[in-house]
Protein backbone atom coordinates (compact mmCIF):
# COMPACT_ATOMS: atom_id res chain seq x y z
CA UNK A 1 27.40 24.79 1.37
CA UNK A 2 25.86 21.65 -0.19
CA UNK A 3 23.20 19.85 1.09
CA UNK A 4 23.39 16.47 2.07
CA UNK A 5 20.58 14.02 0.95
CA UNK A 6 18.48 12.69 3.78
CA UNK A 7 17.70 9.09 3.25
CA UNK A 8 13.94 8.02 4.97
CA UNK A 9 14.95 5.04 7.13
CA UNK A 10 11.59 3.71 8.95
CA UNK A 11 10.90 1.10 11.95
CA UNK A 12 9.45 -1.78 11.66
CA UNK A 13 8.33 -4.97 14.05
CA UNK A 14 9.25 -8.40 12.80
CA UNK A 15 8.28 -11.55 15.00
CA UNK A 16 8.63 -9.07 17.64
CA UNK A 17 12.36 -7.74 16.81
CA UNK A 18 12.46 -4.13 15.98
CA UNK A 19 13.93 -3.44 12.66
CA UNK A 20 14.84 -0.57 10.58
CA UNK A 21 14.57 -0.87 6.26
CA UNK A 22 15.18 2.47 4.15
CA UNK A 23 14.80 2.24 0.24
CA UNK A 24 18.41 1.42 -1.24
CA UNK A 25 17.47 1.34 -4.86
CA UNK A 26 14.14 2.37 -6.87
CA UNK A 27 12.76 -0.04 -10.10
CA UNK A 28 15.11 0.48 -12.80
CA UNK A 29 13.79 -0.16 -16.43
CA UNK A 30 15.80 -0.78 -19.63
CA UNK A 31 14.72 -2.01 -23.33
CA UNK A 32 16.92 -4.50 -22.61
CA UNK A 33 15.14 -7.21 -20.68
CA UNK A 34 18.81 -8.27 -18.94
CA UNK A 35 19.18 -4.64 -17.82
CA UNK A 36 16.29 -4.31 -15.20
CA UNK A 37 16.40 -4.54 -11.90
CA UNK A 38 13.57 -4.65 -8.88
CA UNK A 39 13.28 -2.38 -5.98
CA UNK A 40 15.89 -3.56 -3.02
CA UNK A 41 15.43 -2.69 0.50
CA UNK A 42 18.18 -2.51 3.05
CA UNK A 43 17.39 -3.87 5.94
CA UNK A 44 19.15 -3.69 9.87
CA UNK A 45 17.90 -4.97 12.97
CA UNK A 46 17.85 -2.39 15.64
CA UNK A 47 20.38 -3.45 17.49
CA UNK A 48 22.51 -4.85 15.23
CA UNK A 49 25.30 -4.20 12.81
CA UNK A 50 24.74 -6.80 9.71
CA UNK A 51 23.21 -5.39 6.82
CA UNK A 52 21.05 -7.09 4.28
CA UNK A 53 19.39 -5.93 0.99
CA UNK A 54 16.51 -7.32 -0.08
CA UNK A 55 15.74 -7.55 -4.27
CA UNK A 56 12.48 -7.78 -5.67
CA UNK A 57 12.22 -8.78 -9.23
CA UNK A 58 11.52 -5.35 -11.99
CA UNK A 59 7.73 -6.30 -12.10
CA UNK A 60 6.11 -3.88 -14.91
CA UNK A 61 7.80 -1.14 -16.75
CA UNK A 62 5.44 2.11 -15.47
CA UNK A 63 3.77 3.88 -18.08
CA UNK A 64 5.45 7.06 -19.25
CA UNK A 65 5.64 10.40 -17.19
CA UNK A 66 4.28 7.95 -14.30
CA UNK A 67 5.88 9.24 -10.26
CA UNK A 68 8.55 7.52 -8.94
CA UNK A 69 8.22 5.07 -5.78
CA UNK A 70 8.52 6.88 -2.83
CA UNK A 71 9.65 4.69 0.20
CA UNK A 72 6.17 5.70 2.28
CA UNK A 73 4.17 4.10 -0.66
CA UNK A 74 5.61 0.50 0.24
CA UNK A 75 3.39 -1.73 2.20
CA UNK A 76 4.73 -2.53 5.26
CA UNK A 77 3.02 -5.75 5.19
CA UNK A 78 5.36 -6.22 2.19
CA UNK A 79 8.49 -4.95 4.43
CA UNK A 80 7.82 -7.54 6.79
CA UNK A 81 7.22 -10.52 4.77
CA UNK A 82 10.36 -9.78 3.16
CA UNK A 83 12.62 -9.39 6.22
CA UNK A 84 10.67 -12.85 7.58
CA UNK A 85 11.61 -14.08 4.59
CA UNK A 86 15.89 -12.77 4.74
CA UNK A 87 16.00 -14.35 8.24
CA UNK A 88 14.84 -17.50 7.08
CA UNK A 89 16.86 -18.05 4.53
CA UNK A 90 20.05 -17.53 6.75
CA UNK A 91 20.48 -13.68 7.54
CA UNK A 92 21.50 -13.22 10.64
CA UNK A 93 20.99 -9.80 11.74
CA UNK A 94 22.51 -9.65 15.13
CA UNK A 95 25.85 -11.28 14.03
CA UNK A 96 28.43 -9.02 12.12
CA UNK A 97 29.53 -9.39 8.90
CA UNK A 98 29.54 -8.55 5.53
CA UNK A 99 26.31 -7.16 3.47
CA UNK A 100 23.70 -9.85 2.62
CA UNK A 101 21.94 -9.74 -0.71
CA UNK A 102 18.90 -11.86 -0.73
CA UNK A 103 16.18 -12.13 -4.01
CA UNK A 104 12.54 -12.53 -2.70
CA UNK A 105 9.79 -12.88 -5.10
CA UNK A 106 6.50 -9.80 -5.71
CA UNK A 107 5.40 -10.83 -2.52
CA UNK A 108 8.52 -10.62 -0.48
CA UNK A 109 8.70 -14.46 0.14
C-alpha cells in the first residue's frame, strides 16, 4: 500500500489570532526569467475555512547541488509579516470563500 505524503502544517500567532501556514510551493527556477516563481505559503486561520496563498517573488537562483527549502527553515517572523500583510490587503480569513492569492514582497509586506 502507498504511502501518503504528510504535508508539515505549523501554528502560528498573528495580532493575537491563531493561524496555521504549511509550504504550498518551493522556489522554482527556469533560464527563462518569465518562468520563475517565489515560494507561496498557504495560509488558514484556525478557526476558519478561507484559504489564502501567499507568493514571494523567485529571489536568487541557488547555486548548484544546493538543499531544497524545507518549511522549518522559514522565519516565522517572515510567516507573520506576511499573513499581517494578506489581512490587510483584504483577506478575510474567517469569512468563506474562494482561495486568495496575494504577492508580498522578500520581506512579506
Amino acid at each position: 500500500m502507498p504511502r501518503s505524503k504528510q504535508i508539515a502544517e505549523f501554528e502560528i500567532e498573528v495580532a493575537g489570532e491563531p493561524y496555521i501556514w504549511r509550504l504550498q510551493r518551493r522556489p522554482q527556477w527556469s533560464s527563462d526569467p518569465t518562468e520563475r516563481r517565489g515560494m507561496a505559503l498557504g495560509v488558514r486561520h484556525k478557526e476558519g475555512q478561507r484559504e489564502a496563498v501567499i507568493e514571494f517573488p523567485p529571489g536568487p537562483q541557488p547555486r548548484f547541488g544546493a538543499r531544497q527549502l524545507q518549511p522549518a527553515q522559514i522565519a516565522p517572523e517572515l510567516v507573520a509579516k506576511a499573513i499581517a500583510s494578506a489581512v490587510a490587503a483584504g483577506w478575510e480569513p474567517l469569512s468563506r470563500g474562494k482561495i486568495v492569492n496575494i504577492a508580498v514582497d522578500e520581506t512579506g509586506g
